[in-house]
Protein backbone atom coordinates (compact mmCIF):
# COMPACT_ATOMS: atom_id res chain seq x y z
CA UNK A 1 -16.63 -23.21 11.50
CA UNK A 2 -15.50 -19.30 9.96
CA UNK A 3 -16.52 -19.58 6.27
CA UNK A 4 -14.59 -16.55 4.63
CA UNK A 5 -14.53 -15.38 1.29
CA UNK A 6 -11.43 -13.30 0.71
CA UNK A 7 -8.31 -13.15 -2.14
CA UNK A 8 -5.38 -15.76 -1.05
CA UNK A 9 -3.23 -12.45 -0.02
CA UNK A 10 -6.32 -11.26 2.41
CA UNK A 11 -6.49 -14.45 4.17
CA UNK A 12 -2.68 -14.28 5.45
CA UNK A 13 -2.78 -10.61 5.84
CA UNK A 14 -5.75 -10.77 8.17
CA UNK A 15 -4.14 -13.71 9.99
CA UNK A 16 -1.04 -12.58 10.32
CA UNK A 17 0.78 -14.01 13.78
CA UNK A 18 -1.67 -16.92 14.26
CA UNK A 19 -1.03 -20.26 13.50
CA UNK A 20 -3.05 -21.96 10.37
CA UNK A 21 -3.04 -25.41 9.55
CA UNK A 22 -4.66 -26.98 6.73
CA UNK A 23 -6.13 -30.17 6.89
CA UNK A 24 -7.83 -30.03 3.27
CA UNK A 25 -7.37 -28.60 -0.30
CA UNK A 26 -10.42 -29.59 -2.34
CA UNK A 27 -9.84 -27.06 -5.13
CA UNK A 28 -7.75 -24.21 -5.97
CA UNK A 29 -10.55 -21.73 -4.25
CA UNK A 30 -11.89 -23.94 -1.85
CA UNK A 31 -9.75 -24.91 1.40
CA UNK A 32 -10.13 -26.35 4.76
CA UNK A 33 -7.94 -25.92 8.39
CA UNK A 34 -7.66 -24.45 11.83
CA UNK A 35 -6.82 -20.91 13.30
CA UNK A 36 -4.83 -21.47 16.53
CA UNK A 37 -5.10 -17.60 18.15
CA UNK A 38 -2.88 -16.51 20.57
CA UNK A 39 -3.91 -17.90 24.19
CA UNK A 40 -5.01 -21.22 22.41
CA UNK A 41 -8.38 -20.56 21.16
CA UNK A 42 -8.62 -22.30 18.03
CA UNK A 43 -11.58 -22.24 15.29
CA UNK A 44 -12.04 -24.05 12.11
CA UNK A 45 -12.23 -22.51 8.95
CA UNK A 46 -12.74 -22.74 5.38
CA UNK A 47 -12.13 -20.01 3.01
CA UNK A 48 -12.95 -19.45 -0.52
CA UNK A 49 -10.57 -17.33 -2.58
CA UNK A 50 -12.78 -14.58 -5.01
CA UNK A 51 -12.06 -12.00 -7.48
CA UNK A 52 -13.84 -8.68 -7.42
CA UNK A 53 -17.58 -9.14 -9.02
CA UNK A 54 -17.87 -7.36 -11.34
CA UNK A 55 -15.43 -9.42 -13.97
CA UNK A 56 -18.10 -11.92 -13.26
CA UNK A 57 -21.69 -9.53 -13.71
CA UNK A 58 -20.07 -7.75 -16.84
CA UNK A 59 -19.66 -11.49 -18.38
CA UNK A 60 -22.76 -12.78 -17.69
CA UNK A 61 -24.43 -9.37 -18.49
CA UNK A 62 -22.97 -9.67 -22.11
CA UNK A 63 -24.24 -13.33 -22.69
CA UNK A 64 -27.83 -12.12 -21.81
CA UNK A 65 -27.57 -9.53 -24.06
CA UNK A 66 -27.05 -11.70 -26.75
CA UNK A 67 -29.94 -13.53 -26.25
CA UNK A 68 -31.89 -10.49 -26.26
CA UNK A 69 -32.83 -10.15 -22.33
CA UNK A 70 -31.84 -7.84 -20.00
CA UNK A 71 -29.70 -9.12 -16.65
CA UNK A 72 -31.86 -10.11 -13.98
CA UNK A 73 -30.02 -10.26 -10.12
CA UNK A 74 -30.41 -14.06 -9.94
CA UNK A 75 -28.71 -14.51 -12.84
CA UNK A 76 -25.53 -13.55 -11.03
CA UNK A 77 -23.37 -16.59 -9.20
CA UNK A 78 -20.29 -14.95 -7.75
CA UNK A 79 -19.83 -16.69 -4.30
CA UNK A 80 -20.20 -13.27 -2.22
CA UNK A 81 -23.80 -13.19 -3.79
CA UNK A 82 -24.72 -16.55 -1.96
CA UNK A 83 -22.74 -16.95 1.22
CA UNK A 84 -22.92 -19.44 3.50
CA UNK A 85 -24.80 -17.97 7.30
CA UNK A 86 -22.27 -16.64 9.56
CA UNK A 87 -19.92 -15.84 6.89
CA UNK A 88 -17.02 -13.56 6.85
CA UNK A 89 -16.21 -11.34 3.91
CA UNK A 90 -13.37 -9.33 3.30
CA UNK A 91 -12.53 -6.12 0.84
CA UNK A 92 -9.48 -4.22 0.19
CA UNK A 93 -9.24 -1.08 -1.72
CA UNK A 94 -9.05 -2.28 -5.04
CA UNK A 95 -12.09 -4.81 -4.69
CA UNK A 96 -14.50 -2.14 -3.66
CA UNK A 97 -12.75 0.19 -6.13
CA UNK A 98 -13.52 -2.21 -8.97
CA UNK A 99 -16.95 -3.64 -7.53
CA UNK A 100 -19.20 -1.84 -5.45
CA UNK A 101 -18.90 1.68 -6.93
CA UNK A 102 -19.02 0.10 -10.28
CA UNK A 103 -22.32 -2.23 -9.36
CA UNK A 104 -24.32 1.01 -8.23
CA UNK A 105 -23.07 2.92 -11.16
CA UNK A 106 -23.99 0.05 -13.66
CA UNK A 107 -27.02 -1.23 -12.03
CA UNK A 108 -28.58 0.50 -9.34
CA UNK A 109 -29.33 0.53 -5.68
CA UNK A 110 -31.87 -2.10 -6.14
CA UNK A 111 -29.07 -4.69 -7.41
CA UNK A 112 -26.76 -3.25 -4.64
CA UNK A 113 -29.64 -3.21 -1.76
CA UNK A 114 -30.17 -6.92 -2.48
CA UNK A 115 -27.08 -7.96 -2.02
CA UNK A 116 -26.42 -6.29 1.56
CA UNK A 117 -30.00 -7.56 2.39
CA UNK A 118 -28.86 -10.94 1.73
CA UNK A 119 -25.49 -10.51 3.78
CA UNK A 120 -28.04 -8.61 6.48
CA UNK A 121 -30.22 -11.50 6.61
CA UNK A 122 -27.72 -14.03 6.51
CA UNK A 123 -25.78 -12.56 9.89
CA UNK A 124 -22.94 -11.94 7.33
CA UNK A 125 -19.72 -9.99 8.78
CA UNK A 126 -17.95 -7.67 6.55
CA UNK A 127 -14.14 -6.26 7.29
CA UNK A 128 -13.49 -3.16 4.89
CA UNK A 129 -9.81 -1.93 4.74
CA UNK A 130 -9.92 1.76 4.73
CA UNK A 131 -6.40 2.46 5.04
CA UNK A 132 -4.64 2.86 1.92
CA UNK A 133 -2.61 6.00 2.65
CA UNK A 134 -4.87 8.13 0.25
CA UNK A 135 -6.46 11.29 2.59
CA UNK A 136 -7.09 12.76 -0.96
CA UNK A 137 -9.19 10.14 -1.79
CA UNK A 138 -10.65 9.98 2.12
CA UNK A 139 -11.49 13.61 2.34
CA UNK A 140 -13.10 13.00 -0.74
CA UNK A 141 -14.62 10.39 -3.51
CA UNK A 142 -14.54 7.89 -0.82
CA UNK A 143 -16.11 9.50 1.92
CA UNK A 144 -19.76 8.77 0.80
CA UNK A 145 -18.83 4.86 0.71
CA UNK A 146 -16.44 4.96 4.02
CA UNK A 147 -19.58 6.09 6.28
CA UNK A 148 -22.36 5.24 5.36
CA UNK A 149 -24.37 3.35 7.61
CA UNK A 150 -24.64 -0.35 6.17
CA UNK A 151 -27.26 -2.79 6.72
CA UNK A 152 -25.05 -5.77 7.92
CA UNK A 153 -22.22 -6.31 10.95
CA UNK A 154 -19.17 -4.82 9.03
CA UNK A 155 -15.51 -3.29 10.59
CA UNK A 156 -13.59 -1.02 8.85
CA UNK A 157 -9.95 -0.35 9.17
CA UNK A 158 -8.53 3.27 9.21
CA UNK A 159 -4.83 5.01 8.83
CA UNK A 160 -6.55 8.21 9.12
CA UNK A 161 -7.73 10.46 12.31
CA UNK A 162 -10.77 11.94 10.28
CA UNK A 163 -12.99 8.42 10.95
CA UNK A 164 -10.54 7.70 14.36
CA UNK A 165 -13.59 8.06 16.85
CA UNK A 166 -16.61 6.83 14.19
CA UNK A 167 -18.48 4.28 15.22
CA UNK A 168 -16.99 1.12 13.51
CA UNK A 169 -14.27 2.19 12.51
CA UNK A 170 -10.39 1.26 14.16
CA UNK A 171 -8.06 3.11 13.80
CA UNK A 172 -4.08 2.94 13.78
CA UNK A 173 -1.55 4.76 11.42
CA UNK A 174 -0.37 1.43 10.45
CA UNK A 175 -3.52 -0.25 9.27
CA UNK A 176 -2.30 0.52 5.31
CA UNK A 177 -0.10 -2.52 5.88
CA UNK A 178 -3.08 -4.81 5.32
CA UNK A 179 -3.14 -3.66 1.87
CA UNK A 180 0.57 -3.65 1.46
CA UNK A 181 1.21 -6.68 2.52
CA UNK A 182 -2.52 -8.07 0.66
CA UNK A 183 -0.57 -6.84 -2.79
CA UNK A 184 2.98 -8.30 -1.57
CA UNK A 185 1.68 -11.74 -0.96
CA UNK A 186 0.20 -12.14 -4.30
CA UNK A 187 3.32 -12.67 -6.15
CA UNK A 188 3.58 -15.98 -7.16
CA UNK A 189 1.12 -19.09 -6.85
CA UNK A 190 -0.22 -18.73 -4.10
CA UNK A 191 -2.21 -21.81 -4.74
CA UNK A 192 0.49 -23.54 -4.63
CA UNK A 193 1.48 -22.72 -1.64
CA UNK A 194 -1.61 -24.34 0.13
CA UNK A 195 -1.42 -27.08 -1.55
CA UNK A 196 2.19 -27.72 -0.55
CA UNK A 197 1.47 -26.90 3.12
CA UNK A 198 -1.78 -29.58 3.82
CA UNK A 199 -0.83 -30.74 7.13
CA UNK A 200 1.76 -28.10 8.48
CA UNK A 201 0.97 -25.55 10.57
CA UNK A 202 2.35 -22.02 9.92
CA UNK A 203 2.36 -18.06 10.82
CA UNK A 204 1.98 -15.75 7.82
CA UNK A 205 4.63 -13.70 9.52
CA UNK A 206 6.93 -16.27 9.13
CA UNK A 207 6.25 -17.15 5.52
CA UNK A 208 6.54 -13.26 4.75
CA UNK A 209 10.10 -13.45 6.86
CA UNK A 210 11.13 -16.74 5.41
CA UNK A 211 9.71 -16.22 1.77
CA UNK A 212 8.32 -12.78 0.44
CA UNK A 213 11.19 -10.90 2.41
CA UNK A 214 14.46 -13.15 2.23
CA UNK A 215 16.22 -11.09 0.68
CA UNK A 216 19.18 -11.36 -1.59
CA UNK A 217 21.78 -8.15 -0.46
CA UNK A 218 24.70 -8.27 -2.25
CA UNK A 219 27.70 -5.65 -1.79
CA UNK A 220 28.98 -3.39 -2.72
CA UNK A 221 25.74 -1.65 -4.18
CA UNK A 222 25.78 -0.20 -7.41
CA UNK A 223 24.61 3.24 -6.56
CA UNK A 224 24.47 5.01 -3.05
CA UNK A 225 21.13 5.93 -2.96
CA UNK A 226 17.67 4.92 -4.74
CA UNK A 227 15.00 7.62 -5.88
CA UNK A 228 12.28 5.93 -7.19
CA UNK A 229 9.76 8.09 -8.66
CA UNK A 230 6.90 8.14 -10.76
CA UNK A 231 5.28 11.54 -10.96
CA UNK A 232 7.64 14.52 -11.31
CA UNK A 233 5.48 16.36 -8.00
CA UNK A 234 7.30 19.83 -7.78
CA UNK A 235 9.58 18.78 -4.80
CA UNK A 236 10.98 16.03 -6.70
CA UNK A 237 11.60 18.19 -9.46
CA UNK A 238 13.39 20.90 -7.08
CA UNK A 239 15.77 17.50 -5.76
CA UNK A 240 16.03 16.01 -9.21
CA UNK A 241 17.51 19.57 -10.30
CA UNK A 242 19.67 20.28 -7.17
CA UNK A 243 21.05 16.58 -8.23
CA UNK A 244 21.80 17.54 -11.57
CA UNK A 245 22.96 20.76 -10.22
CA UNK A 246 25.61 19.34 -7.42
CA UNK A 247 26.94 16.71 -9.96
CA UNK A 248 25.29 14.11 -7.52
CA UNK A 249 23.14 11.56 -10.62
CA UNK A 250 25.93 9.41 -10.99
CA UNK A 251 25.93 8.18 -7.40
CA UNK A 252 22.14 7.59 -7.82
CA UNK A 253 19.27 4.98 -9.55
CA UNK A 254 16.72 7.72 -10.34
CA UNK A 255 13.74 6.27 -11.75
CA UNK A 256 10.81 8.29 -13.33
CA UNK A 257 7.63 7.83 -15.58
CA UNK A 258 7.80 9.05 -19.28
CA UNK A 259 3.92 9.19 -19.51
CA UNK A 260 3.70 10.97 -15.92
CA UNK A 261 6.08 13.01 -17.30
CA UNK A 262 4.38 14.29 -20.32
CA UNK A 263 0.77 14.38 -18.49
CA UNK A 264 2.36 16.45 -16.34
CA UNK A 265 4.17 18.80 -18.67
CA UNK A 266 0.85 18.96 -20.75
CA UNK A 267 -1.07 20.61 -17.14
CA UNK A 268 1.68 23.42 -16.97
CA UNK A 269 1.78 24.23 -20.12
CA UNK A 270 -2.44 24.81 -20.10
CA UNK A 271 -1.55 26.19 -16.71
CA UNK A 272 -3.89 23.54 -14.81
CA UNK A 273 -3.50 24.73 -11.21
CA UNK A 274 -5.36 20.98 -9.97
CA UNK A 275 -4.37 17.57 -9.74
CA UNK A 276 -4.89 14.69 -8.63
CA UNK A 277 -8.36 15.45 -9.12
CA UNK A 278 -8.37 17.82 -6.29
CA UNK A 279 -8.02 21.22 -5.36
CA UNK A 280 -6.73 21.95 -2.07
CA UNK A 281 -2.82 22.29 -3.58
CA UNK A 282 -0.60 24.41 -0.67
CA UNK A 283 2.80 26.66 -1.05
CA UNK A 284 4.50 23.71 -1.26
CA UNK A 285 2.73 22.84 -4.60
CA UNK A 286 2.87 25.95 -5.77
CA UNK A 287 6.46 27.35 -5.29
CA UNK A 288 7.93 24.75 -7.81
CA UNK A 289 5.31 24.40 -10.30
CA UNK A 290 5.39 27.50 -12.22
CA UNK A 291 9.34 26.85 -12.66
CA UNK A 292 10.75 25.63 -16.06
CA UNK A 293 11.01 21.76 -15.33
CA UNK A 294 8.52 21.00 -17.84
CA UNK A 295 9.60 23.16 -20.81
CA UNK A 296 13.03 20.79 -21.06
CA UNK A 297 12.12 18.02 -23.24
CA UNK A 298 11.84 14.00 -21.84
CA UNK A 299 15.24 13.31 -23.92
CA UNK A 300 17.06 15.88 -21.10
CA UNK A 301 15.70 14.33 -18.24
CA UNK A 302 16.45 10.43 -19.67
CA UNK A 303 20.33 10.99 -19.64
CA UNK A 304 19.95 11.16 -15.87
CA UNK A 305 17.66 8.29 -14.92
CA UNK A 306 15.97 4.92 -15.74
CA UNK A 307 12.18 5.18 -17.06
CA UNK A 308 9.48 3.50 -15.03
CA UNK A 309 6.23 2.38 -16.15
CA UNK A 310 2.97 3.97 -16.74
CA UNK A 311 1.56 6.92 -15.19
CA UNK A 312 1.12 5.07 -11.97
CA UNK A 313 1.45 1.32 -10.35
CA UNK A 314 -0.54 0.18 -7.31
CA UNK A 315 2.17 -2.62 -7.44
CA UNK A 316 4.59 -1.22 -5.29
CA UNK A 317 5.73 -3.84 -3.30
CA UNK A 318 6.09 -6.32 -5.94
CA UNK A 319 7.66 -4.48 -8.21
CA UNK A 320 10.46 -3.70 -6.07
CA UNK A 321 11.22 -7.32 -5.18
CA UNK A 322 11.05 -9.06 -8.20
CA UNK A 323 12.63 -6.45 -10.25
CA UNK A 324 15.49 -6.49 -7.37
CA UNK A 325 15.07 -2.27 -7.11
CA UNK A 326 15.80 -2.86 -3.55
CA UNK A 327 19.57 -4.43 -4.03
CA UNK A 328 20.87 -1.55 -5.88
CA UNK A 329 21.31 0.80 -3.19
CA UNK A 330 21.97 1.48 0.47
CA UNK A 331 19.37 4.47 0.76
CA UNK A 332 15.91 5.14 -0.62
CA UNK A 333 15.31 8.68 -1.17
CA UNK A 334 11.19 9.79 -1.60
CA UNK A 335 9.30 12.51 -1.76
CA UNK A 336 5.84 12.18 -0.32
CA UNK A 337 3.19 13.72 -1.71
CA UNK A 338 0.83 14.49 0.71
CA UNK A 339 2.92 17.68 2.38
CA UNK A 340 2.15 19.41 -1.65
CA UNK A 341 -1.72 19.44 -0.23
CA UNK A 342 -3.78 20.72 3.23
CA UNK A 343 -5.35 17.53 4.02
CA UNK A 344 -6.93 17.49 7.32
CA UNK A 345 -4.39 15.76 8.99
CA UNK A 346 -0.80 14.58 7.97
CA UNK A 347 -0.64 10.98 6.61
CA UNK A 348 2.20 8.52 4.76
CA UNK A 349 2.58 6.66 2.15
CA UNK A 350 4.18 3.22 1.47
CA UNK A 351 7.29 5.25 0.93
CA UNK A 352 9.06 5.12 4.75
CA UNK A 353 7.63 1.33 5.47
CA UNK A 354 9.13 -0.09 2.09
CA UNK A 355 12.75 0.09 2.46
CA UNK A 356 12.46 -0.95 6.21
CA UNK A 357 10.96 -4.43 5.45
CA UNK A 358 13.47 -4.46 2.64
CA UNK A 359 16.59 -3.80 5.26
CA UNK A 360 17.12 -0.69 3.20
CA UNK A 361 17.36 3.09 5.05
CA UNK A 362 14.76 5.65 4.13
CA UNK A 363 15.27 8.72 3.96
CA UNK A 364 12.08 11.00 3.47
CA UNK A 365 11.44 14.84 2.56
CA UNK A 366 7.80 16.05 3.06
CA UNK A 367 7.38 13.02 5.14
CA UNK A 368 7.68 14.00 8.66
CA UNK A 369 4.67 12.26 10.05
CA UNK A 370 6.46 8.85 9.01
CA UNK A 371 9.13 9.76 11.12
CA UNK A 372 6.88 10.74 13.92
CA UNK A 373 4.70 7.35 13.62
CA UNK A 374 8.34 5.30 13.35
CA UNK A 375 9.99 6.88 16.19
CA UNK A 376 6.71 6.08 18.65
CA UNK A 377 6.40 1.98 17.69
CA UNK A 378 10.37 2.05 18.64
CA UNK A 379 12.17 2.67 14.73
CA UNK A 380 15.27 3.98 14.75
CA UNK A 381 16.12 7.04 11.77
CA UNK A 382 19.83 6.89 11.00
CA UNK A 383 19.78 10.63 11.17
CA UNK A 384 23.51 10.56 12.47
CA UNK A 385 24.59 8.27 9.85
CA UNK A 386 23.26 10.20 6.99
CA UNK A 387 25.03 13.34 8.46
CA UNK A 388 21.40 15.20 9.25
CA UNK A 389 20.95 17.80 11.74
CA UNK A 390 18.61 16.31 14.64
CA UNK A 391 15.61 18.56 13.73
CA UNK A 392 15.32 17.27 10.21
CA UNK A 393 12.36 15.43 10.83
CA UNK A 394 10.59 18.50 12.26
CA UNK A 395 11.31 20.72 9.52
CA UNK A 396 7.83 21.09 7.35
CA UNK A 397 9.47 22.80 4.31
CA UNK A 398 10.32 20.18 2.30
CA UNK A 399 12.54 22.17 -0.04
CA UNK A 400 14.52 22.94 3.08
CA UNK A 401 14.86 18.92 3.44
CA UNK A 402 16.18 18.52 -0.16
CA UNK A 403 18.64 21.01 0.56
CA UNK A 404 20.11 19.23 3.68
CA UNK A 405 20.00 16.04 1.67
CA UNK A 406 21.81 17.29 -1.27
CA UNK A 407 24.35 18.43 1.25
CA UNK A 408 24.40 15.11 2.94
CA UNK A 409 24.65 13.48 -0.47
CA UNK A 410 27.57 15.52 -0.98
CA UNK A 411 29.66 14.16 2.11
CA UNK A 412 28.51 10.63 1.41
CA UNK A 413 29.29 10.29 -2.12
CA UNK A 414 32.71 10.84 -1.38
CA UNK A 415 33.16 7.78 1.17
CA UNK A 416 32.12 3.97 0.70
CA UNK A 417 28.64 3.71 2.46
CA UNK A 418 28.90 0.03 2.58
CA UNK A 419 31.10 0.26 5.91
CA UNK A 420 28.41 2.63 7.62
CA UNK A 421 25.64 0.20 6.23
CA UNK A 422 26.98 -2.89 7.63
CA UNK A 423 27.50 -1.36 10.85
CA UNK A 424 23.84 -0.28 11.21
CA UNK A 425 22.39 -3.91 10.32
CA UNK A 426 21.16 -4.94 13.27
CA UNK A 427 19.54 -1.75 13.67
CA UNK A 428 18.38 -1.98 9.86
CA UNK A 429 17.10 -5.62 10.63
CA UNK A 430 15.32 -4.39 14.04
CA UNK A 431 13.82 -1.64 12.39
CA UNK A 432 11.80 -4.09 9.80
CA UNK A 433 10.46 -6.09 12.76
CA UNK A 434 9.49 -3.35 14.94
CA UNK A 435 7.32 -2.61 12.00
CA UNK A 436 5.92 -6.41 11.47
CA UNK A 437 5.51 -6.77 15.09
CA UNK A 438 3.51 -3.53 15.20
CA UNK A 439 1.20 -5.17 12.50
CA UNK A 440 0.78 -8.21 13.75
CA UNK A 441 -0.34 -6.40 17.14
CA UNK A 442 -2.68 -4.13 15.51
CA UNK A 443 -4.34 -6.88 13.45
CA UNK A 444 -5.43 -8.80 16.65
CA UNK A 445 -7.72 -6.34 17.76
CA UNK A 446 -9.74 -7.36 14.69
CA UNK A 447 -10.30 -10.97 16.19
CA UNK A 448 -12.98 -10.26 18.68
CA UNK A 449 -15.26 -8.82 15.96
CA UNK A 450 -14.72 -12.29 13.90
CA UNK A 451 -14.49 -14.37 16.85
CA UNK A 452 -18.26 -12.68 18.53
């Protein structure tokens, strides 16, 4: 039997195209079944559902303080601190965000040590997910943690080339779906779900087909296109401006963030030349930030668009479906932000994989390598049908992009879309499993490591 100790989303991320069946629910964290993997191997398993840690240690750590003692490491009882032998364990970005930087800041290697010499001793095997889309973060706070050596069997996922020929690592430019789809298949009770399905056997990429994506398109759409945004990044200033400019806001839902807003406007007006916590900003950066965009007030700027909410959301995915953002348009119109910065190599974002599981059609500036990573998994780019010139996806200057898309904008606006959108569909709907199929693909090649 696998004993794993993952969230709910985790567990049907990491199985993704192979059959589960439950055959017991004993308790909303505790739950019982079989894998059926492709060519008919089939393992029992029972998996725990956790929450990062530290919630736990910083609640315990406060009730020994009130009795006047300091915390010792046995006082701690979060599952992952006593796992069964032969265990699996599995962390996304936002567990060891909130946990195991947080545990060595708060409390030392010797707290931290003892834990991996328990999961060390224990044969314990760990799967990290690496791939978030963030090189800024890669090339940087993260490195340390991303290669170190650790003392117990571990495999750790990768969207970028930097760790593509490490030692443990795998790598594919699509491995950031694990943590997409991990934040997508939290909405809800997922509890409930198990419960409902003792005794049924299932794929995850069917429920996420059947359930998390069955979507509700209605027509016509209330705007043509979709630019969701919540930093004003100097490229998405230049296109919100040639919008304004080309009397183009009406046929758009523009969406930005008030607070990223004024953040931002506060670093130009002290002339901060960083961001992001980082200082490797190119020409790209540069050639739109010393412009006047921030010296308008936020009152302009609202007349044009819908406010978002705080300064940033991790939530992507979930926002977008159960707020409906992606029925309201035919296009979705980003800016990526890694082209404003000379990482080592290019990377994506969410931005281009979104509207394709969402049936929408993306259209990217500054986002080139999406295009390149879409077109060699078998994705098709509409380029014709948004009246682009064949090399627009090899341009690099993303200003250069906004202008042909302002243009193309132009034409558009001044037809229905909905006719050339419902003769794409099945090219729309092919397009979102060429990208679930890749997954599922990708996330076999993690099987042998559990499976050993």
């Amino acid at each position: 039997m696998i004993n794993i100790y993952c969230e709910s989303g985790q567990f049907l991320t990491l199985f993704f195209n192979t059959k589960i069946k439950i055959t017991e629910y004993k308790s909303n964290d505790d739950i019982i079944g079989t894998l059926e993997f492709d060519g008919g191997q089939k393992e029992e398993f029972r998996v725990r559902f956790v929450t990062p840690w530290m919630d736990l240690v910083d609640d315990i750590r406060k009730k020994t303080a009130k009795k006047g003692v300091g915390i010792k490491f046995e006082d701690i009882d979060h599952p992952i601190f006593n796992p069964k032998p032969n265990s699996l364990l599995i962390f996304d970005r936002f567990q060891y965000e909130a946990s195991f930087g947080k545990f060595m800041h708060d409390y030392g290697f010797s707290f931290l040590h003892r834990l991996y010499d328990i999961w060390g001793k224990r044969n314990v095997k760990v799967i990290f997910n690496f791939a978030f889309w963030e090189a800024l973060m890669y090339e940087t706070t993260e490195y340390g943690f991303m290669t170190q050596e650790f003392p117990f069997e571990n495999l750790k996922l990768t969207d970028y080339e930097l760790f593509e020929d490490r030692e443990g690592f795998i790598f594919d430019k699509l491995y950031n779906l694990f943590h997409y789809f991990n934040i997508l298949l939290q909405i809800g009770d997922n509890i409930e779900f198990y419960r409902e399905n003792i005794g049924k056997s299932f794929k995850p990429i069917d429920v996420i087909k059947s359930h998390y994506l069955k979507l509700n398109h209605t027509f016509p759409k209330k705007k043509l296109f979709s630019h969701l945004n919540g930093k004003f990044r100097p490229h998405r200033a230049y296109f919100f401006d040639k919008l304004v400019e080309n009397k183009l806001t009406r046929f758009g839902h523009i969406t930005a963030s008030k607070a990223a807003f004024l953040q931002m406007r506060y670093q130009h007006k002290d002339r901060h030349i960083s961001t992001d916590n980082i200082s490797i900003q190119n020409e790209y950066f540069f050639r739109n930030w010393k412009k006047d965009f921030f010296d308008k007030p936020w009152s302009y700027y609202d007349k044009f668009l819908t406010e978002t909410g705080g300064i940033s959301s991790e939530n992507h995915g979930r926002i977008y479906l159960e707020e409906l953002q992606y029925n309201i348009s035919y296009i979705d119109i980003y800016g990526e932000t890694h082209v404003l910065f000379d990482t080592m190599y290019p990377i994506f974002t969410e931005k281009g994989l979104q509207p394709v599981l969402f049936e929408k059609i993306p259209l990217l500036y500054g986002g080139n390598e999406f295009y390149r990573v879409f077109n060699n998994i078998g994705g098709y780019n509409f380029l014709d049908e948004l009246m682009l010139p064949k090399d627009y996806i090899t341009i690099k200057d993303p200003y250069k992009q906004v202008d042909l898309i302002i243009d193309s904008l132009s034409k558009l606006s001044k037809h229905s879309f909905e006719e050339i959108y419902m003769e794409s569909r099945d090219k729309i709907k092919n397009n979102k499993n060429v990208i679930l199929d890749h997954y599922a693909k990708i996330i076999s090649k993690t099987y042998s490591f559990i499976l050993d």
